[in-house]
Protein backbone atom coordinates (compact mmCIF):
# COMPACT_ATOMS: atom_id res chain seq x y z
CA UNK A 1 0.00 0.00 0.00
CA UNK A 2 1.43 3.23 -0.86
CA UNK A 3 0.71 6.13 1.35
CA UNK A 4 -0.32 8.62 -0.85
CA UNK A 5 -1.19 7.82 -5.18
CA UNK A 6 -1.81 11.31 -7.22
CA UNK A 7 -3.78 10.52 -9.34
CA UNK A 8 -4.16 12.21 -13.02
CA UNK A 9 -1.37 14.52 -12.70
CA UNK A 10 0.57 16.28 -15.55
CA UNK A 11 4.12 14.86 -15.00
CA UNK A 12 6.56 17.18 -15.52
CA UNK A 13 9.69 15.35 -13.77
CA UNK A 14 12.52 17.56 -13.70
CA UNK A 15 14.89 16.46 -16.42
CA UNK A 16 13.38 19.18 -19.07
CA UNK A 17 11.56 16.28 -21.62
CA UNK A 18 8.33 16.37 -22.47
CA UNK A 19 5.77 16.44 -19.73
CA UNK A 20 2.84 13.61 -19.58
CA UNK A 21 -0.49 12.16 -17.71
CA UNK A 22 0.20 9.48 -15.43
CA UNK A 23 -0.12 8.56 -11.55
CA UNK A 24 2.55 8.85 -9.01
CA UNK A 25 2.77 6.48 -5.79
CA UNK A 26 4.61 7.87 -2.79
CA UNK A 27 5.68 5.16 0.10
CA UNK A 28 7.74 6.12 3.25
CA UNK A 29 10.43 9.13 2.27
CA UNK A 30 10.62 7.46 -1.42
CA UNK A 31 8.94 8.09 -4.87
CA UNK A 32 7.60 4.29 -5.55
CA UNK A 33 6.15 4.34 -8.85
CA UNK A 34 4.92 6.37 -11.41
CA UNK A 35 2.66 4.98 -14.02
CA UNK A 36 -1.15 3.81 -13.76
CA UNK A 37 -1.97 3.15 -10.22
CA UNK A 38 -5.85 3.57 -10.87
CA UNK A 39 -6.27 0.40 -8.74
CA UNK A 40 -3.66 0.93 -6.38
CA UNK A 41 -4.59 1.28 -2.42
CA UNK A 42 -3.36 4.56 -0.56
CA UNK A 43 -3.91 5.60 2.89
CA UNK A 44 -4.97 9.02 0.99
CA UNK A 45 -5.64 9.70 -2.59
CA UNK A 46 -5.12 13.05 -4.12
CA UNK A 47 -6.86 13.69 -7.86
CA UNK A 48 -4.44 16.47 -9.96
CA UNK A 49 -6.12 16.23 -12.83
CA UNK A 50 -5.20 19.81 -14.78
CA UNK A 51 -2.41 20.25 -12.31
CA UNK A 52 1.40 19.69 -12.58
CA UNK A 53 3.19 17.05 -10.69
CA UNK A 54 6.98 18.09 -10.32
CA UNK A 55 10.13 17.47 -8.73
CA UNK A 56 10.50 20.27 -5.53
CA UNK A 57 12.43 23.13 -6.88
CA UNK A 58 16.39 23.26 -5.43
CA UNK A 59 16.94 26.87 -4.73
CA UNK A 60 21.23 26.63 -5.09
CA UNK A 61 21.38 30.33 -4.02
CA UNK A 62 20.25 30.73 -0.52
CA UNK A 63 20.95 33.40 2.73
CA UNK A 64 19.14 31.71 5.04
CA UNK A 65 21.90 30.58 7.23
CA UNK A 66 23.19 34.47 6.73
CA UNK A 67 20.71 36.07 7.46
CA UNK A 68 20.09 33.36 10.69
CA UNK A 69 16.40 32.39 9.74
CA UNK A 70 17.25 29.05 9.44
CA UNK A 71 17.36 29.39 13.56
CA UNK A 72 14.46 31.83 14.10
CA UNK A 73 12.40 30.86 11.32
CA UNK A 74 12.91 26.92 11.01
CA UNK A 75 9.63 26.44 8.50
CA UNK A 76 11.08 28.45 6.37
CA UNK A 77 7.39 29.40 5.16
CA UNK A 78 8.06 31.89 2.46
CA UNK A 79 10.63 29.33 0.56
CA UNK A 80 8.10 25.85 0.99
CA UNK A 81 5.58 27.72 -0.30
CA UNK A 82 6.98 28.64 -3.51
CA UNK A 83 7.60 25.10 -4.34
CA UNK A 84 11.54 24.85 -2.69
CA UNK A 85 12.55 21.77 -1.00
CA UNK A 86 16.01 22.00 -0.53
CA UNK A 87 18.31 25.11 0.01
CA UNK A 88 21.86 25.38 -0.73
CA UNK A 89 23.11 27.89 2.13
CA UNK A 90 26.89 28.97 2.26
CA UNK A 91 27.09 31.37 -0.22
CA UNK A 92 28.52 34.44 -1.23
CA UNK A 93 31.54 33.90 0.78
CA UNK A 94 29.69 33.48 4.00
CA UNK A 95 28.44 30.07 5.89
CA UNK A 96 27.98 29.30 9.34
CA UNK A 97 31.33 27.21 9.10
CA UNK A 98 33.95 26.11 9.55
CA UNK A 99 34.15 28.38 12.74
CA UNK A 100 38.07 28.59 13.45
CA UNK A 101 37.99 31.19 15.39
CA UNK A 102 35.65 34.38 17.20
CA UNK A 103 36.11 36.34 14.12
CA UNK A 104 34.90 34.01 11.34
CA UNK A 105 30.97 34.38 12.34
CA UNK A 106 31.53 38.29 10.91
CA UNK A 107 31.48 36.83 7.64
CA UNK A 108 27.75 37.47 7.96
CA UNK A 109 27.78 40.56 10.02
CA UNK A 110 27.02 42.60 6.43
CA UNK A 111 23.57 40.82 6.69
CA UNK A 112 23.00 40.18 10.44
CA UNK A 113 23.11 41.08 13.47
CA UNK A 114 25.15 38.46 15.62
CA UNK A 115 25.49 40.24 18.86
CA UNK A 116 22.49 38.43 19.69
CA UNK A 117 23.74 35.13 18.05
CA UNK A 118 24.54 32.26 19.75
CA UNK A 119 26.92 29.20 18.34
CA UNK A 120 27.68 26.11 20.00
CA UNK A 121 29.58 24.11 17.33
CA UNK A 122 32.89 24.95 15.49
CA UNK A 123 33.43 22.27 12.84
CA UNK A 124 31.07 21.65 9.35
CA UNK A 125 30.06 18.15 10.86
CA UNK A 126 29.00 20.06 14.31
CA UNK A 127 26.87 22.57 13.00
CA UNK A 128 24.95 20.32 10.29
CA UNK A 129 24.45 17.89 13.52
CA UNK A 130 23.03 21.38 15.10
CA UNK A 131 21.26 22.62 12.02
CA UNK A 132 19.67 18.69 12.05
CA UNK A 133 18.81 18.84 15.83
CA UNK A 134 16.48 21.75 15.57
CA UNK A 135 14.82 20.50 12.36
CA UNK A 136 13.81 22.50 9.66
CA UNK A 137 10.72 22.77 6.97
CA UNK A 138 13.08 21.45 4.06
CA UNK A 139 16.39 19.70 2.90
CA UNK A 140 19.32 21.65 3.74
CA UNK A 141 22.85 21.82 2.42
CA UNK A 142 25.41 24.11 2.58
CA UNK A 143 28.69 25.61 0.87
CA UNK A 144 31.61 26.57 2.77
CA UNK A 145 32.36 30.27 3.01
CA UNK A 146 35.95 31.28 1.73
CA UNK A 147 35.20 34.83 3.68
CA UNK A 148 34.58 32.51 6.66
CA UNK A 149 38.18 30.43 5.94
CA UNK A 150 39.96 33.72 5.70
CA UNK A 151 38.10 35.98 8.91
CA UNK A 152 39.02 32.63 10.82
CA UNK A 153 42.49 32.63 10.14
CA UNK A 154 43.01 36.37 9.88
CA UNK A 155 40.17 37.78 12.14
CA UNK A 156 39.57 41.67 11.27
CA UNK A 157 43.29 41.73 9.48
CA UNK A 158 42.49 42.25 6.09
CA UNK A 159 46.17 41.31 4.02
CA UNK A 160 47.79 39.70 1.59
CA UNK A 161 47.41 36.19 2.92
CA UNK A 162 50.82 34.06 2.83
CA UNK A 163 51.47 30.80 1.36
CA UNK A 164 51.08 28.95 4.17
CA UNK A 165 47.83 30.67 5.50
CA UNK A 166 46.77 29.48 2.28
CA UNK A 167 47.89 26.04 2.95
CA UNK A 168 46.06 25.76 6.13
CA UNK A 169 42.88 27.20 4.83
CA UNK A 170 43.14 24.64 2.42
CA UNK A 171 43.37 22.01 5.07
CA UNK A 172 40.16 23.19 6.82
CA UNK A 173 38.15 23.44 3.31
CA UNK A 174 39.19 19.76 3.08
CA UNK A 175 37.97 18.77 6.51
CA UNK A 176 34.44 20.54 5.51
CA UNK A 177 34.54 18.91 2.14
CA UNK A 178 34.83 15.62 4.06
CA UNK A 179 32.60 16.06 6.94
CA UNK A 180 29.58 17.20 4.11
CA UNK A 181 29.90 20.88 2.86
CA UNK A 182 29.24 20.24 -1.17
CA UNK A 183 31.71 23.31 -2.21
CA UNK A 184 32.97 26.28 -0.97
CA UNK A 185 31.69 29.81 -2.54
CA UNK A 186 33.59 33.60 -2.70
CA UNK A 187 32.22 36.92 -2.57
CA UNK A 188 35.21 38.71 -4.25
CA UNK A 189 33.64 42.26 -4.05
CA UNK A 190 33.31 41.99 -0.36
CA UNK A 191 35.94 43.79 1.87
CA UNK A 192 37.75 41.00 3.26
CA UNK A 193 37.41 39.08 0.27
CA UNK A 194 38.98 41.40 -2.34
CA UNK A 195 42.60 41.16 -1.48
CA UNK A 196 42.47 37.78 -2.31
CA UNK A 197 44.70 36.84 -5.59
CA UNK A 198 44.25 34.44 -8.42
CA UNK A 199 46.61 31.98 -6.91
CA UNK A 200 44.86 31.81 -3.78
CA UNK A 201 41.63 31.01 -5.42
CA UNK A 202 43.23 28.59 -7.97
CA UNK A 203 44.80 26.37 -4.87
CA UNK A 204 41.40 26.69 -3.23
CA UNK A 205 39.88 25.09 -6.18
CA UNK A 206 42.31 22.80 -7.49
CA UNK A 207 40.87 20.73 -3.84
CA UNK A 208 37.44 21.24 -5.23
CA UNK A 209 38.04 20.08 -8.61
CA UNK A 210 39.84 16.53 -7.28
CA UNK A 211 36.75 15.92 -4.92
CA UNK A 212 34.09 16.95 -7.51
CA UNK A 213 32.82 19.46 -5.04
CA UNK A 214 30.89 22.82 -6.45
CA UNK A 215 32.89 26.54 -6.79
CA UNK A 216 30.03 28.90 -6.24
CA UNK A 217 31.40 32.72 -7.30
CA UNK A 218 30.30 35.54 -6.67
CA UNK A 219 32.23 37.63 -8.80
CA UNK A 220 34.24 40.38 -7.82
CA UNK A 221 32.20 43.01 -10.05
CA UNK A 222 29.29 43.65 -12.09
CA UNK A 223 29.38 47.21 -13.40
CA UNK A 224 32.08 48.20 -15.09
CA UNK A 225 34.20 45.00 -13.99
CA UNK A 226 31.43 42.50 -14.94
CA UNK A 227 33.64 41.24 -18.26
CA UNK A 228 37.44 40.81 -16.27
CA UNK A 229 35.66 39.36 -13.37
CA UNK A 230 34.15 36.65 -15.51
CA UNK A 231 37.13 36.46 -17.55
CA UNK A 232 38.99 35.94 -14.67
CA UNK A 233 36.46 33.01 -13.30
CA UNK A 234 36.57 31.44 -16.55
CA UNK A 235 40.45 31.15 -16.09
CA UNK A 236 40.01 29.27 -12.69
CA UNK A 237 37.56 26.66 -14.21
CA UNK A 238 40.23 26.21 -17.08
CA UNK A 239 43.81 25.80 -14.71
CA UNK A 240 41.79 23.89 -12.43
CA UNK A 241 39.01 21.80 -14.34
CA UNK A 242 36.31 22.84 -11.00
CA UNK A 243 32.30 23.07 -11.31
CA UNK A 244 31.72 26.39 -11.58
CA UNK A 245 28.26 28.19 -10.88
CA UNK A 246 28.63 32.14 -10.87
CA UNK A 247 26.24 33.29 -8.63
CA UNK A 248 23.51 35.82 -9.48
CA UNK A 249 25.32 36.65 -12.61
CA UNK A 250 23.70 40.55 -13.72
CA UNK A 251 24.96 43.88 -15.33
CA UNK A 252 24.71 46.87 -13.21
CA UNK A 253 23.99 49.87 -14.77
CA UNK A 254 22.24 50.85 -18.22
CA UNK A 255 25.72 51.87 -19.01
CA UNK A 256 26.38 48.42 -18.50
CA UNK A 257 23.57 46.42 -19.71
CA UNK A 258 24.92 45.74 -23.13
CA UNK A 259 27.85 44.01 -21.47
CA UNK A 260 25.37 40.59 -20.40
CA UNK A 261 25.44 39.13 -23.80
CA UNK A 262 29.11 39.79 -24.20
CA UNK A 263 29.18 38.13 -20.67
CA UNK A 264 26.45 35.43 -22.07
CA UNK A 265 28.98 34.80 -25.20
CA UNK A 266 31.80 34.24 -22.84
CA UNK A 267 30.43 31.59 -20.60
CA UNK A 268 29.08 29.51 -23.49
CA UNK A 269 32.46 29.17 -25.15
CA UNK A 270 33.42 28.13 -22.24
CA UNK A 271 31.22 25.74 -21.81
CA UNK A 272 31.91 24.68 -25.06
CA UNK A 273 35.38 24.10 -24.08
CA UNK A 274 34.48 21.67 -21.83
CA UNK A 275 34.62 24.12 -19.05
CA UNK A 276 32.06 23.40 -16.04
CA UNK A 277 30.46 26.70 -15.72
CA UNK A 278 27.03 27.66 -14.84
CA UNK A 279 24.74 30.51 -13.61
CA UNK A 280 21.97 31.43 -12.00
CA UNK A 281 19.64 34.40 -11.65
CA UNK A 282 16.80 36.14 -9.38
CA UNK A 283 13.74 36.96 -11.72
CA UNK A 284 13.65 41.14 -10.82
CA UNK A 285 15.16 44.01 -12.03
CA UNK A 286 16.05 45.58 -8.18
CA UNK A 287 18.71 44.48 -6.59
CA UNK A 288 19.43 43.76 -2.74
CA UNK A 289 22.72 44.64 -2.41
CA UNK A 290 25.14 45.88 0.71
CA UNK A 291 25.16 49.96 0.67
CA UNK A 292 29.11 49.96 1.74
CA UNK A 293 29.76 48.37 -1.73
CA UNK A 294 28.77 52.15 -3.20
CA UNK A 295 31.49 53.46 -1.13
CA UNK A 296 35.10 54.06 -3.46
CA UNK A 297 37.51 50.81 -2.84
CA UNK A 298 40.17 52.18 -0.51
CA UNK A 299 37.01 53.42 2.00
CA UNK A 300 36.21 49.77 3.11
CA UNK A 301 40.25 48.53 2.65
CA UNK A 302 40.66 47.40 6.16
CA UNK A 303 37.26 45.87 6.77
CA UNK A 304 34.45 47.07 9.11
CA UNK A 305 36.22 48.64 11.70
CA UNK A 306 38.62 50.70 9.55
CA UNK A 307 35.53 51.76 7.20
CA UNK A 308 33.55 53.42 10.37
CA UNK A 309 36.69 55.25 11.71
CA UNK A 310 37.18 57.21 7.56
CA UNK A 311 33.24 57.74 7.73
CA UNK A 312 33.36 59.65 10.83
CA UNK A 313 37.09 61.42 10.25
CA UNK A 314 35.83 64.93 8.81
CA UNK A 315 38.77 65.40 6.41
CA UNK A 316 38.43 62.21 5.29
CA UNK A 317 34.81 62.41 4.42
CA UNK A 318 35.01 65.30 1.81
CA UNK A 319 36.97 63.05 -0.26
CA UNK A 320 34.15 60.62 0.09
CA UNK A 321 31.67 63.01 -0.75
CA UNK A 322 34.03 64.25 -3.63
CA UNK A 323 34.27 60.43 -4.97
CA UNK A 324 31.08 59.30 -4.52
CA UNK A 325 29.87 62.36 -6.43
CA UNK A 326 32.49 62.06 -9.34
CA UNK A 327 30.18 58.25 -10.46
CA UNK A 328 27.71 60.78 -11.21
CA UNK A 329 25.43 57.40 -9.21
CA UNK A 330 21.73 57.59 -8.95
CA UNK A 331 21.97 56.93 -5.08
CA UNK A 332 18.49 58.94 -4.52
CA UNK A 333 16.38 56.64 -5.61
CA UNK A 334 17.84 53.45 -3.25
CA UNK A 335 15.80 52.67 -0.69
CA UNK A 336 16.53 51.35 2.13
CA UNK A 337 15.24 48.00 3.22
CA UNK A 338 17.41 46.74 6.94
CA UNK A 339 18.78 49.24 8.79
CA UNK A 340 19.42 48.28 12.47
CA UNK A 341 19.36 50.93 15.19
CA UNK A 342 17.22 53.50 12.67
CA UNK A 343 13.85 51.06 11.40
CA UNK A 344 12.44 54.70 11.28
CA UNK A 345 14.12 54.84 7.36
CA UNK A 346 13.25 51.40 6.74
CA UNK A 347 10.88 51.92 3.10
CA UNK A 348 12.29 55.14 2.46
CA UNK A 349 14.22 56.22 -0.62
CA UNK A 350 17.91 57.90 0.12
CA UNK A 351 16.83 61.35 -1.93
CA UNK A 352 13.98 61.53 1.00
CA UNK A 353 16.11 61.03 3.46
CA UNK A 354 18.48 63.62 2.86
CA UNK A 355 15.91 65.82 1.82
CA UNK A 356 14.47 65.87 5.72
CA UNK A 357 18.23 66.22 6.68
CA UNK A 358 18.94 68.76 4.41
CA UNK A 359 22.17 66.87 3.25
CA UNK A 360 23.26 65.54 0.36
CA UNK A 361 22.65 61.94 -0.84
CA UNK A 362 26.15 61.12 -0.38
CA UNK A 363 26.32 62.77 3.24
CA UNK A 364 23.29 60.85 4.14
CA UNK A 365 24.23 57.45 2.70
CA UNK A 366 27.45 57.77 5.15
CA UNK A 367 25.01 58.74 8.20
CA UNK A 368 23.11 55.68 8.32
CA UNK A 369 26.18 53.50 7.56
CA UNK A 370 27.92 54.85 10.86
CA UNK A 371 24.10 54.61 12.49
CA UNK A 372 23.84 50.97 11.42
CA UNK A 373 27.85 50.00 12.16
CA UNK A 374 27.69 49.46 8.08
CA UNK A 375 25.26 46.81 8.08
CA UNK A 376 22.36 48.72 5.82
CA UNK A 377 21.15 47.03 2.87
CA UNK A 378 19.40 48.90 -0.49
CA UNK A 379 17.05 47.66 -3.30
CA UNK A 380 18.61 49.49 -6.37
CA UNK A 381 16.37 49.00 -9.52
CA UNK A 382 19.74 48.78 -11.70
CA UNK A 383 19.04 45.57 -13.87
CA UNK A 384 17.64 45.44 -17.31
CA UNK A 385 14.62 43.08 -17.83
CA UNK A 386 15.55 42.30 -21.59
CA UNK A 387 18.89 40.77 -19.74
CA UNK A 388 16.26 39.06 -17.56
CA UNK A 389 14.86 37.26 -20.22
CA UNK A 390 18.05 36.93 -22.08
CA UNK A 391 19.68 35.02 -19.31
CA UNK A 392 16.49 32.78 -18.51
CA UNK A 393 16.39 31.50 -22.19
CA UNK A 394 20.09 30.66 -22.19
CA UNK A 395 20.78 26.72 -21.78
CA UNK A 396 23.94 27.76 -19.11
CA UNK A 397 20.99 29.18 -16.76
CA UNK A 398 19.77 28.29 -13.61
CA UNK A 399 16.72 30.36 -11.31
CA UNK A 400 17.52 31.37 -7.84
CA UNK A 401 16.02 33.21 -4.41
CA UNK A 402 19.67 34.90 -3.87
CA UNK A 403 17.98 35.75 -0.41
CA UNK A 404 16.75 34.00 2.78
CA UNK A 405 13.50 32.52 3.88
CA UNK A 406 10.83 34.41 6.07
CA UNK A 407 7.46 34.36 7.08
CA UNK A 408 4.45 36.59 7.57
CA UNK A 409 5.57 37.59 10.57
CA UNK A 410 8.53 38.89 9.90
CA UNK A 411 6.53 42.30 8.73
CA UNK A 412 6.63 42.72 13.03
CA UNK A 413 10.44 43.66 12.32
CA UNK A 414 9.77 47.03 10.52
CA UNK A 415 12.27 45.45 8.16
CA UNK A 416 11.06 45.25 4.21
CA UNK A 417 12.76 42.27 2.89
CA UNK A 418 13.09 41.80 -0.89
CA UNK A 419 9.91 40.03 -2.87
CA UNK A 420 12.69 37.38 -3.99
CA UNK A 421 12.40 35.93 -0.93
CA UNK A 422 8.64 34.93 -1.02
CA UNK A 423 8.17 34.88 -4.71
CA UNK A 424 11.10 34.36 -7.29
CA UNK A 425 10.47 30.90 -8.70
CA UNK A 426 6.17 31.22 -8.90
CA UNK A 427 7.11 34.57 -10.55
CA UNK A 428 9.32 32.42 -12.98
CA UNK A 429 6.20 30.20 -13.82
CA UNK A 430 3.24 33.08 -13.80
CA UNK A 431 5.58 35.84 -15.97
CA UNK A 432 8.02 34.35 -18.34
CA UNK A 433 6.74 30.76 -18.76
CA UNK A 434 2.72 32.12 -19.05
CA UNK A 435 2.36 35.64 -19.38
CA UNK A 436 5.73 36.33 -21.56
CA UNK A 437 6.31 32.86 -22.89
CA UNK A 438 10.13 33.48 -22.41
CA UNK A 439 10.10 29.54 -21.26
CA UNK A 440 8.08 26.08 -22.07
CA UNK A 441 6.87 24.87 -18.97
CA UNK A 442 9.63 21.79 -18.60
CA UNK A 443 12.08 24.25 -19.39
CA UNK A 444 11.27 26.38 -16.06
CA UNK A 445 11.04 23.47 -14.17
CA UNK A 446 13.76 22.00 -14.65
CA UNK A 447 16.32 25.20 -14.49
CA UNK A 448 14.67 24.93 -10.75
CA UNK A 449 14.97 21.05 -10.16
CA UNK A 450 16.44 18.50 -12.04
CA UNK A 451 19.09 21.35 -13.67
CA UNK A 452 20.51 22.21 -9.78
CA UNK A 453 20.58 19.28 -8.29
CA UNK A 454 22.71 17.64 -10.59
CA UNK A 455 25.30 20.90 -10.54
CA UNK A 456 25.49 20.41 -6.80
CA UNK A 457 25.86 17.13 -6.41
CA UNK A 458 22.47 16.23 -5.01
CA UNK A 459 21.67 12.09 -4.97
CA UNK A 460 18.22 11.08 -5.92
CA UNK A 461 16.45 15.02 -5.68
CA UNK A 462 15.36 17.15 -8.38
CA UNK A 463 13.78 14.54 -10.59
CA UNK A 464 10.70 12.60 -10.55
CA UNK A 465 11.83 9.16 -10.90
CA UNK A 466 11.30 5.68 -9.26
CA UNK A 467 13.47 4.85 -6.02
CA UNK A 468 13.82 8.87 -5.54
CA UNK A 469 13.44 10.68 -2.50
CA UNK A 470 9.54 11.88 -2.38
CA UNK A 471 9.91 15.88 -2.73
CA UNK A 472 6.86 16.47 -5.07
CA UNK A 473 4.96 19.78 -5.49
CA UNK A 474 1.46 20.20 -7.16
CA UNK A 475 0.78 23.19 -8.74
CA UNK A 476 -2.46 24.90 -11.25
CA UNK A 477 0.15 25.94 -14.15
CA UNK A 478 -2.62 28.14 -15.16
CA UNK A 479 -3.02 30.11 -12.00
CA UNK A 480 0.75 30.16 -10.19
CA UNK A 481 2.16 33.23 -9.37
CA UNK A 482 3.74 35.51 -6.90
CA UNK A 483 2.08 37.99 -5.17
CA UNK A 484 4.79 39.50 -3.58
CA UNK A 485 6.33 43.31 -4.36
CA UNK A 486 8.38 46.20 -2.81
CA UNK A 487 5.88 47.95 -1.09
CA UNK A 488 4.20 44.39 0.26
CA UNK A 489 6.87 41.61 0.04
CA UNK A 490 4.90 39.68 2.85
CA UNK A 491 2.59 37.53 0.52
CA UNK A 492 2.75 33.92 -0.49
CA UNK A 493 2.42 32.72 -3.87
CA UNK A 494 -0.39 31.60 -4.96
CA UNK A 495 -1.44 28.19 -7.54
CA UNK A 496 0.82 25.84 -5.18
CA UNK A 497 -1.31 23.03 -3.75
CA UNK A 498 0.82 20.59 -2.61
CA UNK A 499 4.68 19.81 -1.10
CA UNK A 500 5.98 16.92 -0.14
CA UNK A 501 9.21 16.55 1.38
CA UNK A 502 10.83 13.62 2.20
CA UNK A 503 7.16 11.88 1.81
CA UNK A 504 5.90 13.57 4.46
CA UNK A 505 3.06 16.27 3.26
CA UNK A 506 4.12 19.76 4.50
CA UNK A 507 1.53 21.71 2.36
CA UNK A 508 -2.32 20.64 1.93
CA UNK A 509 -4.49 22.74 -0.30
CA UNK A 510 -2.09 25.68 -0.18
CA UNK A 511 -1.73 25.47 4.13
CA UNK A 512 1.39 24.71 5.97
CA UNK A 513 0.50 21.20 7.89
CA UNK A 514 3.09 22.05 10.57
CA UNK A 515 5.44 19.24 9.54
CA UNK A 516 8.97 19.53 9.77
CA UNK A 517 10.17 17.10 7.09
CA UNK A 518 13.69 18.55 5.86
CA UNK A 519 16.62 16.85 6.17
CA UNK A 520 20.40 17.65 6.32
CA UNK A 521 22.08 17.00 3.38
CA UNK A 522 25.69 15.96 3.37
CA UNK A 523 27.87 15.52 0.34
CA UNK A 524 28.89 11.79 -0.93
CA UNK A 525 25.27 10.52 1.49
């Protein structure tokens, strides 16, 4: 007897073919058999006729171990209910270990706040034994941070690192490779993270490459650096033969925007050099992006610490001001969405803010960074949407959150997180595979299923397929779409009916059933 049989679904399994009507038969945490099970007994029976039967979508660009809602939110409501089963945290340079020492948790101090935090684990193997213990809504998996290698070692020095440094971080990356983390990931444009030279990087991933583990980028820029910085990622993946996924590849700037296709052109002849390289994207055309990064280079040199003590040094600041003003930048029209310490300019753009200050955009942009201790982030509405569709169309592309999970909730905060969040893969499926026809339906699905779990290294996810582990979504393809925006991120999607993760059903008729069926994922299990 299985436990559950849909019944009349429209199979659309993952791997991108052609989708078709048959039945599916779920039994303890596995997908039993799909086929005609008409006569087959179930403990419960669930008719989809005129709905889609997929594989749970694999978001491979998630924050919710940054942004610590994998701890205060363990449901992770606003990702289940877009369809996601399984996360891949770690990314962008940051994870939640290896912690080698105090300093390495400030890897995510540009999205959190940690004073509050509290850690009782140290090693990869510890904290997915932690992240386990508490249970969460969904699979989990994570990357290892190289930020989080390089704070541990270095703390708040922010150097040249030496040979041997580099030798030893290698040594830890190993011991997370074998105790479970699936890659490690870099955020190059980040402050500690910069100094860091092609060699490093290349010995750092010549250890990924011989244990088939995933290199996760994020590049060190996307203005009017977007082309060397891919160049220069390309590179690795040719010296060292190692997956590559650049993460939420985009072109800042209208200036800029013609630079995607040359970036587009670039990756696919790589890829047909027999070069590993992916990407994904986020389905908007704002950003959510770190307000220091706006600051000139040699302002954040030093990390954190050093950053604060130029902002508030007088002298010091005119030059800023001078600078900032010399990118001729739009900065009036960001709008701030986390600011700790000042929630009273959460939802307000910067123009406004310096209006009712009667200081310039720059002046006030350097006001709430010393309010906030730099940790204020901005939706910028810098991306193009023909690049949008441009990227979703290309083979080499994969959708993702780029952002954590939340929950209704969350609105009690004062803090206006980014629709991505509650909405980016429904928004996939209601605007570019129905409204804009960008994307055939198996296409979308499986650039969120079947496509990332193979680049990670997932075993038996992302496909519907006999003997596979049971996460299975129904959804009305007519009717899904997100409902989230910028003034009102907090709303589910709507057209999802079903999830099932693991077997167990964590979503009935579009309701969370309470059910904590995620598992931690561990790389070779």
């Amino acid at each position: 007897m299985f436990d559950f049989v849909i019944k009349n679904g429209i199979i659309v399994d993952g791997s991108g073919k052609k989708s078709f009507i048959a039945d599916l038969g779920i039994k303890n945490d596995k997908i039993s058999k799909i086929g005609n099970l008409k006569k087959a007994a179930a403990k419960e029976t669930i008719d989809a006729e005129g709905k889609c039967v997929a594989p749970g979508f694999v978001d491979i660009l998630d924050h919710s171990d940054s942004f610590w809602t994998i701890f205060k939110i363990p449901r992770l409501d606003s990702k289940i209910t877009q369809g996601i089963t399984t996360i891949i945290s770690g990314n962008c340079g940051s994870s939640l270990a290896p912690l080698v020492s105090k300093e390495a948790i400030k890897s995510i101090h540009k999205w959190a706040e940690i004073g509050n935090v509290y850690v009782n684990w140290q090693t990869v193997e510890e904290f997915l034994s932690e992240v386990q213990k508490n249970k969460l809504g969904l699979n989990f998996a994570t990357l290892i941070g190289h930020e989080t290698l390089r704070r541990g070692l270095l703390g708040d020095e922010v150097r040249k690192i030496t040979f041997k440094e580099i030798e030893i971080m290698n040594n830890m990356l190993k011991k997370g490779l074998a105790e479970g983390a699936f890659g490690m990931s870099t955020g190059l444009v980040f402050s500690h993270a910069k100094l860091a030279s092609f060699e490093e990087i290349k010995i750092l991933t010549n250890t990924l490459s011989k244990e088939n583990a995933l290199y996760a980028s994020h590049i060190r820029g996307e203005v009017e650096d977007l082309l060397p910085s891919v160049n220069e990622t390309l590179q690795i993946g040719r010296e060292t033969g190692v997956s590559i996924e650049i993460s939420h590849l985009k072109a800042i700037g209208k200036s800029y925007w013609p630079d995607m296709e040359k970036a587009l052109e670039m990756i696919k002849i790589a890829s047909d050099e027999d070069i590993s390289i992916e990407f994904d994207i986020y389905p908007y055309t704002s950003t959510g992006s770190v307000l220091y990064l706006l600051l000139p280079d040699w302002v954040t040199s030093g990390g954190r610490n050093k950053m604060i003590a130029r902002l508030k040094d007088f002298d010091l600041r005119k030059k800023i001001i001078e600078e900032m003003k010399q990118l001729n930048y739009n900065y009036q029209d960001l709008i701030v969405s986390i600011c700790p310490y000042n929630r009273s300019v959460v939802g307000k753009r910067i123009g406004d803010i310096a209006a009712n200050q009667n200081i310039s955009c720059e002046e006030a942009i350097i006001e709430l960074l010393i309010a906030a201790n730099g940790q204020v982030i901005v939706f910028n509405k810098v991306l193009s949407e023909e690049n949008i569709e441009l990227a979703l169309k290309d083979s080499l592309c994969t959708v993702a959150s780029a952002d954590a999970a939340y929950n209704m909730e969350y609105i009690r905060t004062g803090e206006i997180v980014h629709p991505r969040c509650f909405g980016a893969f429904p928004r996939v499926l209601g605007r570019y595979v129905n409204k804009k026809k960008i994307l055939k339906l198996e296409e979308a699905v499986y650039k969120m299923s079947g496509k990332p779990a193979r680049k990670v290294g997932l075993k038996k996810r992302g496909l519907l397929k006999d003997n596979y582990f049971a996460d299975v979504i129904i959804f009305d393809p007519k009717n899904i779409a997100d409902k989230a925006n910028f003034q009102n991120p907090y709303q589910y999607s709507k057209g999802l009916d079903y999830v099932f993760v693991n077997g167990k059903m964590v979503i009935r008729e579009g309701k969370h059933t309470g059910e904590l069926a995620g598992r931690v994922l561990r790389k070779g299990d």
